[in-house]
N, C-alpha and C. Protein backbone atom coordinates (compact mmCIF):
# COMPACT_ATOMS: atom_id res chain seq x y z
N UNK A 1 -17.13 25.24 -12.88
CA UNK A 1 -17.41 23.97 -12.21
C UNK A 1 -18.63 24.15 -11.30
N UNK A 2 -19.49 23.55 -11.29
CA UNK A 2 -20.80 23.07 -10.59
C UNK A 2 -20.83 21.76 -9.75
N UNK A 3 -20.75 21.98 -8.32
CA UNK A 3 -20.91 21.34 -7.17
C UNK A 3 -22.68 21.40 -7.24
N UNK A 4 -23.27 19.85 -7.65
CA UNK A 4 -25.37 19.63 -7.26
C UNK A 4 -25.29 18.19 -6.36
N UNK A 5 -25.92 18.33 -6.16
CA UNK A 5 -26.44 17.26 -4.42
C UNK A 5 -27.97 16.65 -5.06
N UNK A 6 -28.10 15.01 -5.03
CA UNK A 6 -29.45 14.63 -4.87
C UNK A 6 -29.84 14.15 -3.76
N UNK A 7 -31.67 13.91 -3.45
CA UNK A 7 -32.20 13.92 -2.17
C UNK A 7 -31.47 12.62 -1.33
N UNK A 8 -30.68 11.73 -2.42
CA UNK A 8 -30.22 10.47 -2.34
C UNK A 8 -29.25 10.39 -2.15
N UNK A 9 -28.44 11.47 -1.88
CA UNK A 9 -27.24 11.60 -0.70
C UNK A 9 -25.95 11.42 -2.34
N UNK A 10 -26.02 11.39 -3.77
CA UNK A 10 -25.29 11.94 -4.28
C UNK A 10 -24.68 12.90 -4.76
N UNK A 11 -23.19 13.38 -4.81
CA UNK A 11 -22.66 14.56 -5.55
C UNK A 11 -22.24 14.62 -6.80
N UNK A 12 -22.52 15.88 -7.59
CA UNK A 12 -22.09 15.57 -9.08
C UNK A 12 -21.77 16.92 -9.06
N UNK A 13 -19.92 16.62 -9.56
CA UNK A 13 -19.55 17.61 -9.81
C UNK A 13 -19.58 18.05 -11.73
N UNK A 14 -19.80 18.88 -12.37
CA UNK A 14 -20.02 18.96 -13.74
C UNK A 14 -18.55 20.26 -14.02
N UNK A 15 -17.92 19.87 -15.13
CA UNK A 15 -16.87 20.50 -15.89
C UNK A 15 -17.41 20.41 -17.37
N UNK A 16 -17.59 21.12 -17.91
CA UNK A 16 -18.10 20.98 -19.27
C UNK A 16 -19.38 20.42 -19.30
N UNK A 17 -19.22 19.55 -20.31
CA UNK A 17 -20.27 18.48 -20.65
C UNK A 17 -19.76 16.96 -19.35
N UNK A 18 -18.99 17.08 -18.94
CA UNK A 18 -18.64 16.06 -18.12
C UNK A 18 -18.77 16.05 -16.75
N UNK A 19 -19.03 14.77 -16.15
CA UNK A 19 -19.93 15.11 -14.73
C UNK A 19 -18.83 13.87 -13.75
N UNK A 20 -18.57 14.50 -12.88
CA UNK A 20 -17.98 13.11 -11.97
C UNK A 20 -18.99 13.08 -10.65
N UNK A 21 -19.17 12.01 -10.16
CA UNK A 21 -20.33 11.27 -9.21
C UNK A 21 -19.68 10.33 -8.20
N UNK A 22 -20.31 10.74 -7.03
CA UNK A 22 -20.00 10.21 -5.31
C UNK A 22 -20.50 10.04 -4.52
N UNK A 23 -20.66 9.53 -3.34
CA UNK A 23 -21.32 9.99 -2.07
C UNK A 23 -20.78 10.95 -1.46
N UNK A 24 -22.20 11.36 -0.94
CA UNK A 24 -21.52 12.51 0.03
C UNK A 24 -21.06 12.35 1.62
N UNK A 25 -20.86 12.86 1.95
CA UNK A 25 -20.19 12.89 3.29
C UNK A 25 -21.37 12.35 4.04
N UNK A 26 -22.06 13.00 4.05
CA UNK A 26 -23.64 12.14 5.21
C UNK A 26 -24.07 10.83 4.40
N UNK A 27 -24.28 10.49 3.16
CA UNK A 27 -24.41 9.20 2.92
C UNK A 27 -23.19 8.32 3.39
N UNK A 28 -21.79 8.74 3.20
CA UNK A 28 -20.72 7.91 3.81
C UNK A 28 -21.17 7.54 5.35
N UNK A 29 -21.12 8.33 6.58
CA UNK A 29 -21.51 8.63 7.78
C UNK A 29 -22.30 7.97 8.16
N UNK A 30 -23.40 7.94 7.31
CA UNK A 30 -24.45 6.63 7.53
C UNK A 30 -24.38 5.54 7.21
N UNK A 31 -23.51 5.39 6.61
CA UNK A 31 -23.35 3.87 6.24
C UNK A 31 -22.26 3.13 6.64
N UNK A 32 -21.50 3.99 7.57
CA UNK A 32 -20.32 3.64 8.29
C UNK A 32 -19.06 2.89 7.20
N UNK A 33 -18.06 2.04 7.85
CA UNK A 33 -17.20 1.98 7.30
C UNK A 33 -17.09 0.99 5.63
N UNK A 34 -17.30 1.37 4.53
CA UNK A 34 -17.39 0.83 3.25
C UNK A 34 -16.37 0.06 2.99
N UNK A 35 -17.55 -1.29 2.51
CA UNK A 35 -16.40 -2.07 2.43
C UNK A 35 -16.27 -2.97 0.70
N UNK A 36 -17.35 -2.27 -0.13
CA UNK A 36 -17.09 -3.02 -1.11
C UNK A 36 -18.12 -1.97 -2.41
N UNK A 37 -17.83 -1.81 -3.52
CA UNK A 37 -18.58 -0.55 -4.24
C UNK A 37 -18.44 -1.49 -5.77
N UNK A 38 -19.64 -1.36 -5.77
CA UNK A 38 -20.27 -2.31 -7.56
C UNK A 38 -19.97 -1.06 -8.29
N UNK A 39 -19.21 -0.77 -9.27
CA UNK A 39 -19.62 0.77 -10.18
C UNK A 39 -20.40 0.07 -11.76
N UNK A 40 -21.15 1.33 -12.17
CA UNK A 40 -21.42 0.86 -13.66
C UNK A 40 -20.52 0.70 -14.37
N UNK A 41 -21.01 -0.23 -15.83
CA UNK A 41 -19.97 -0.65 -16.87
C UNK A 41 -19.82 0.62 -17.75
N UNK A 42 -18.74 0.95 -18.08
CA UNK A 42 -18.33 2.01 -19.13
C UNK A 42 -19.08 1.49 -20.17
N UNK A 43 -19.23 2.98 -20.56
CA UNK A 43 -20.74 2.67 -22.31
C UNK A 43 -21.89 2.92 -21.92
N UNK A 44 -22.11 2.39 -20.62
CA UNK A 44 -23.40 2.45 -20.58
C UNK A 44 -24.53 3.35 -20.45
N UNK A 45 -25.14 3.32 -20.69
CA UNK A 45 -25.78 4.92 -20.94
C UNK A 45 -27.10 4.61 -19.90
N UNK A 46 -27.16 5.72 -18.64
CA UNK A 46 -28.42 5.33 -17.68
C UNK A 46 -29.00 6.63 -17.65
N UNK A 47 -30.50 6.66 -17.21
CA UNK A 47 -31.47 8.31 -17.23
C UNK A 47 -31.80 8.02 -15.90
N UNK A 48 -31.57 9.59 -16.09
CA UNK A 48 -31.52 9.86 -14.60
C UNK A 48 -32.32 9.56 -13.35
N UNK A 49 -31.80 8.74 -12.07
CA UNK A 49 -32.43 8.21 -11.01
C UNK A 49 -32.32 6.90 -11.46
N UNK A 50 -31.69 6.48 -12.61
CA UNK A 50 -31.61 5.06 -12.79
C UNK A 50 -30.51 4.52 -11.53
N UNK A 51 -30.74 3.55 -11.40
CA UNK A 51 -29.32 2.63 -10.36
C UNK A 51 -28.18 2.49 -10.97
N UNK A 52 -27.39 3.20 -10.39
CA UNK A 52 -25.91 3.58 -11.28
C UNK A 52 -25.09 2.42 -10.96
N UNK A 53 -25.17 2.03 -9.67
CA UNK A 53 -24.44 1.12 -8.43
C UNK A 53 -24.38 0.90 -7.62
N UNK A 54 -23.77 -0.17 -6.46
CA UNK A 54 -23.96 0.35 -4.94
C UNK A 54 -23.13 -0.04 -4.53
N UNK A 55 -23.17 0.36 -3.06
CA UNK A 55 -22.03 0.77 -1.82
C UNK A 55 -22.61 0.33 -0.63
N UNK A 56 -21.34 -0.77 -0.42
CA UNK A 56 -22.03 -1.83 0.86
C UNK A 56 -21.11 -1.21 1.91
N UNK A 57 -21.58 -1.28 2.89
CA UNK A 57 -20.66 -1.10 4.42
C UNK A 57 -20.90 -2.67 5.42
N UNK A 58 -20.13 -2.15 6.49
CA UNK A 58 -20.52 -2.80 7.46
C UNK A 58 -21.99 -2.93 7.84
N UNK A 59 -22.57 -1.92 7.75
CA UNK A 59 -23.84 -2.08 8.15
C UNK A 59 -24.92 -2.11 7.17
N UNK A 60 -24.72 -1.64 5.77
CA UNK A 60 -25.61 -1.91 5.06
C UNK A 60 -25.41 -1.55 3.74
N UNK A 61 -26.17 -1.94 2.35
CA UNK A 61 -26.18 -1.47 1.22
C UNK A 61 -27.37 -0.60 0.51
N UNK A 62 -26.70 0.23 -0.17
CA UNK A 62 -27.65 1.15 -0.30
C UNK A 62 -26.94 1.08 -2.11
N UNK A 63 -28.07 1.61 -2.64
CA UNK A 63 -27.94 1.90 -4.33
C UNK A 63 -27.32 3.20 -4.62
N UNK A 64 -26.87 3.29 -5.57
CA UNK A 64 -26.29 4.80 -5.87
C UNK A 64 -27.15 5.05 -7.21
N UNK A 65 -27.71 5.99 -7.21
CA UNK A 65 -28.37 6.50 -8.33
C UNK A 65 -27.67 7.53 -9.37
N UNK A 66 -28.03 7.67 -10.52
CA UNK A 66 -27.60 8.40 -11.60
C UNK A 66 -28.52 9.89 -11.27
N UNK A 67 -27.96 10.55 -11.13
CA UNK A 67 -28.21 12.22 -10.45
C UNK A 67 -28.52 12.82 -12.02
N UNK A 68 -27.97 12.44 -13.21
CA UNK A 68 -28.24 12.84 -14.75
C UNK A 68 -28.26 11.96 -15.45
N UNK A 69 -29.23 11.96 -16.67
CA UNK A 69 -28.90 10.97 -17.46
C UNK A 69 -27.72 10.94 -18.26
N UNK A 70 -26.91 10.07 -18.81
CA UNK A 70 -25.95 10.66 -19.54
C UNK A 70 -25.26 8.76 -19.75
N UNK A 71 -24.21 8.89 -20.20
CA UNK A 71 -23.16 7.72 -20.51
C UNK A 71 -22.18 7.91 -19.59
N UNK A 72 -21.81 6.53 -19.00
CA UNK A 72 -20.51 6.20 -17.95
C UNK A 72 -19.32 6.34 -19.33
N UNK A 73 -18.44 6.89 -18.74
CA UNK A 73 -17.14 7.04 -19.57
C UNK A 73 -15.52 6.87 -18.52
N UNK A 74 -15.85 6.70 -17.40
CA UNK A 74 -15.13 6.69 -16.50
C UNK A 74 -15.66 5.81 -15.31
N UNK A 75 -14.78 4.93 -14.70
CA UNK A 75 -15.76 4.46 -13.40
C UNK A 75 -14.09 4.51 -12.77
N UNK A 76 -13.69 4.69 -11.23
CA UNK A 76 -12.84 4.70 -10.63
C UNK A 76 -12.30 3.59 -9.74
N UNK A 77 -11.13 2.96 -11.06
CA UNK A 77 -10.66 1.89 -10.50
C UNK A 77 -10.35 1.63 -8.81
N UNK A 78 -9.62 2.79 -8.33
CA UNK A 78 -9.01 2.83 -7.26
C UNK A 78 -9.97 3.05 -5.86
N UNK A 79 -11.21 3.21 -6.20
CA UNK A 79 -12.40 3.00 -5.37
C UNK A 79 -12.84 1.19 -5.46
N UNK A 80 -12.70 0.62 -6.80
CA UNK A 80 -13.16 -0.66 -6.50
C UNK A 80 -12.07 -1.96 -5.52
N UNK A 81 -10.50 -0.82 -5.78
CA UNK A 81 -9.62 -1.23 -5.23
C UNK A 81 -9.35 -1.41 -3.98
N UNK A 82 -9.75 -0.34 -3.45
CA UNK A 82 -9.57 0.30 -2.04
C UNK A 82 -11.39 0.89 -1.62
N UNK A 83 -12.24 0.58 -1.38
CA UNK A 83 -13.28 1.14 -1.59
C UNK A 83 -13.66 2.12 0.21
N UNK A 84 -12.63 1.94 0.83
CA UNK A 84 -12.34 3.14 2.16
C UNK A 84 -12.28 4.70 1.32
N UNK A 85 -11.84 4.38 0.35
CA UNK A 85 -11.51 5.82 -0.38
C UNK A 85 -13.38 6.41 -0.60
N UNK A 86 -14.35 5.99 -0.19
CA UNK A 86 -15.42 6.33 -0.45
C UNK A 86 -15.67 7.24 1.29
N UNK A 87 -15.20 6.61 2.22
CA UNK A 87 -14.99 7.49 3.72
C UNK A 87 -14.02 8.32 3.77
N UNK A 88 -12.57 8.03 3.60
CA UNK A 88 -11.77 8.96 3.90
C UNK A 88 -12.26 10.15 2.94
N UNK A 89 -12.31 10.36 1.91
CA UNK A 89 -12.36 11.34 0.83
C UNK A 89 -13.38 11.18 0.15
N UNK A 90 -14.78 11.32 0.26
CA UNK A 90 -15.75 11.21 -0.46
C UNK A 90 -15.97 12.29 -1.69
N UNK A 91 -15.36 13.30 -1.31
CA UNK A 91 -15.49 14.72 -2.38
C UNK A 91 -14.35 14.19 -3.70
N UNK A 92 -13.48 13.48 -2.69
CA UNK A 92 -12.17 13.78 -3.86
C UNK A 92 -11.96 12.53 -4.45
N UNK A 93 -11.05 11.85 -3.97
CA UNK A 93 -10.25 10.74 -4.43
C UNK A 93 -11.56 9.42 -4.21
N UNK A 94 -12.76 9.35 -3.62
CA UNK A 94 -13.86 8.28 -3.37
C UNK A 94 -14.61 8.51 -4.26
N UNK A 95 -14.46 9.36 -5.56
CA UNK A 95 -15.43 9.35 -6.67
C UNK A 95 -15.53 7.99 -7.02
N UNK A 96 -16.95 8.06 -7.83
CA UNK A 96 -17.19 6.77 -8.08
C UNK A 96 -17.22 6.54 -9.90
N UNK A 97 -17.73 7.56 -10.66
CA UNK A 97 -17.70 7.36 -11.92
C UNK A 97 -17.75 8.70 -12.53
N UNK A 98 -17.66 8.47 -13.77
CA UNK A 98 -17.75 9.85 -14.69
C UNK A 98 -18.68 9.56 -15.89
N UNK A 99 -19.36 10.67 -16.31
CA UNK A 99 -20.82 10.61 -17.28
C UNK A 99 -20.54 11.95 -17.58
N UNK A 100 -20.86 11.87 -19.02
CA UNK A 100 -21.04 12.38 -20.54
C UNK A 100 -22.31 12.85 -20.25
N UNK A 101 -23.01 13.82 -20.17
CA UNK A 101 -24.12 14.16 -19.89
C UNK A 101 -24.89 14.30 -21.10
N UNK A 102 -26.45 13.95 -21.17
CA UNK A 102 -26.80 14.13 -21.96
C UNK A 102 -28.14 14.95 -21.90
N UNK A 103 -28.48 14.68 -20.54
CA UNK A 103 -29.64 16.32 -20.72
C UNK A 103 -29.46 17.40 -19.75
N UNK A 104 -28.16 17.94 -19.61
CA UNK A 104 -27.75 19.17 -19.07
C UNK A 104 -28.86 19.49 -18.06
N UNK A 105 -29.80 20.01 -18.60
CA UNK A 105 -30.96 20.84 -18.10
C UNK A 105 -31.48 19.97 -16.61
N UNK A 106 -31.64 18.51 -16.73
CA UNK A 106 -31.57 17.92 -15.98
C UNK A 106 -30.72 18.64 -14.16
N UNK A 107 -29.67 19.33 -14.69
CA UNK A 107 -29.50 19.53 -13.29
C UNK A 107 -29.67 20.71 -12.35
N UNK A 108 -30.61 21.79 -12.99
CA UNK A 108 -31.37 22.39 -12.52
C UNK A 108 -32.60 21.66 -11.55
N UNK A 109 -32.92 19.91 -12.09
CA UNK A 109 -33.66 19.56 -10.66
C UNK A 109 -33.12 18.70 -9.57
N UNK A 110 -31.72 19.34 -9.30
CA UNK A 110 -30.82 18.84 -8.47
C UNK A 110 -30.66 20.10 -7.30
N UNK A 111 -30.22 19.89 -5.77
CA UNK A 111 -29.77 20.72 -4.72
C UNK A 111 -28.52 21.32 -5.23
N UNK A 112 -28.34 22.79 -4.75
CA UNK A 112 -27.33 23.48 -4.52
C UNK A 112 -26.98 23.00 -2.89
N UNK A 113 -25.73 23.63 -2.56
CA UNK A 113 -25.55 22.91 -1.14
C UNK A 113 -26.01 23.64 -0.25
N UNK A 114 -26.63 24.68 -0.29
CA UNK A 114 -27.28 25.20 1.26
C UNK A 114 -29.02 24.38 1.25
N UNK A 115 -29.43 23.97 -0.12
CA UNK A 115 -31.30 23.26 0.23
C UNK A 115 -30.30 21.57 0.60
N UNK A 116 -29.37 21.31 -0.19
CA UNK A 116 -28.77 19.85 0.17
C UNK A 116 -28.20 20.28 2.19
N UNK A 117 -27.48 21.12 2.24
CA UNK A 117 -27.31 21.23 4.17
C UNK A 117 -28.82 21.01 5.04
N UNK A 118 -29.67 21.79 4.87
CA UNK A 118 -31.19 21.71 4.99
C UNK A 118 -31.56 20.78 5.07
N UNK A 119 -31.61 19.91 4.43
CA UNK A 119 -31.80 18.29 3.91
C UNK A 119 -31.41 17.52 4.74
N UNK A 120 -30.23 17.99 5.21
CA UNK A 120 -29.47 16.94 6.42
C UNK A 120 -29.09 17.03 7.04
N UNK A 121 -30.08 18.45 7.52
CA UNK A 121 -30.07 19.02 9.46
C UNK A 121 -31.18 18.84 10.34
């Protein structure tokens, strides 16, 4: 399993060929308490840095970008349900979707988490 960070405050965790995608803890933080999360449509196939979705708070909306190119195969009901689950638990249970990856290699130009800590000290 591979924990990568983009400059855009997303996490993508990768298991196989399969990738699950979130905010991270400092994009949550900044955007204070979330109150409503657009996810992409399953199928859809976006390259990478495309606009995956976004995540409104109290104070503002910001886009969520596709960290790899690849196909949505998963988007997480229980985030569009409850979309606090993007603050309380951003690593875990506030995922936002899952992608089929399709150019692997792609995430070699992604942060490991000590240049992503760096980033947001």
């Amino acid at each position: 399993m591979t924990l990568k960070y983009t400059p855009d405050h997303e996490w993508i965790r990768v298991e196989g060929d399969i990738a699950t995608v979130g905010i991270t803890h400092h994009a949550q933080d900044a955007l204070g308490d979330v109150v409503f999360v657009e996810l992409p449509e399953v199928g859809k196939t976006l390259a990478q840095k495309d606009v995956a979705g976004v995540v409104e708070s109290v104070k503002a909306a910001a886009d969520v970008y596709m960290p790899v190119s690849g196909e949505v195969i998963e988007v997480n009901e229980a985030l569009r349900a409850d979309p606090s689950l993007a603050n309380s638990d951003p690593l875990g249970a506030g995922w936002f979707f899952k992608v089929r990856l399709s150019a692997p290699a792609e995430l070699d130009t992604l942060l490991d988490e000590t240049a992503y800590g760096q980033l947001t000290h």
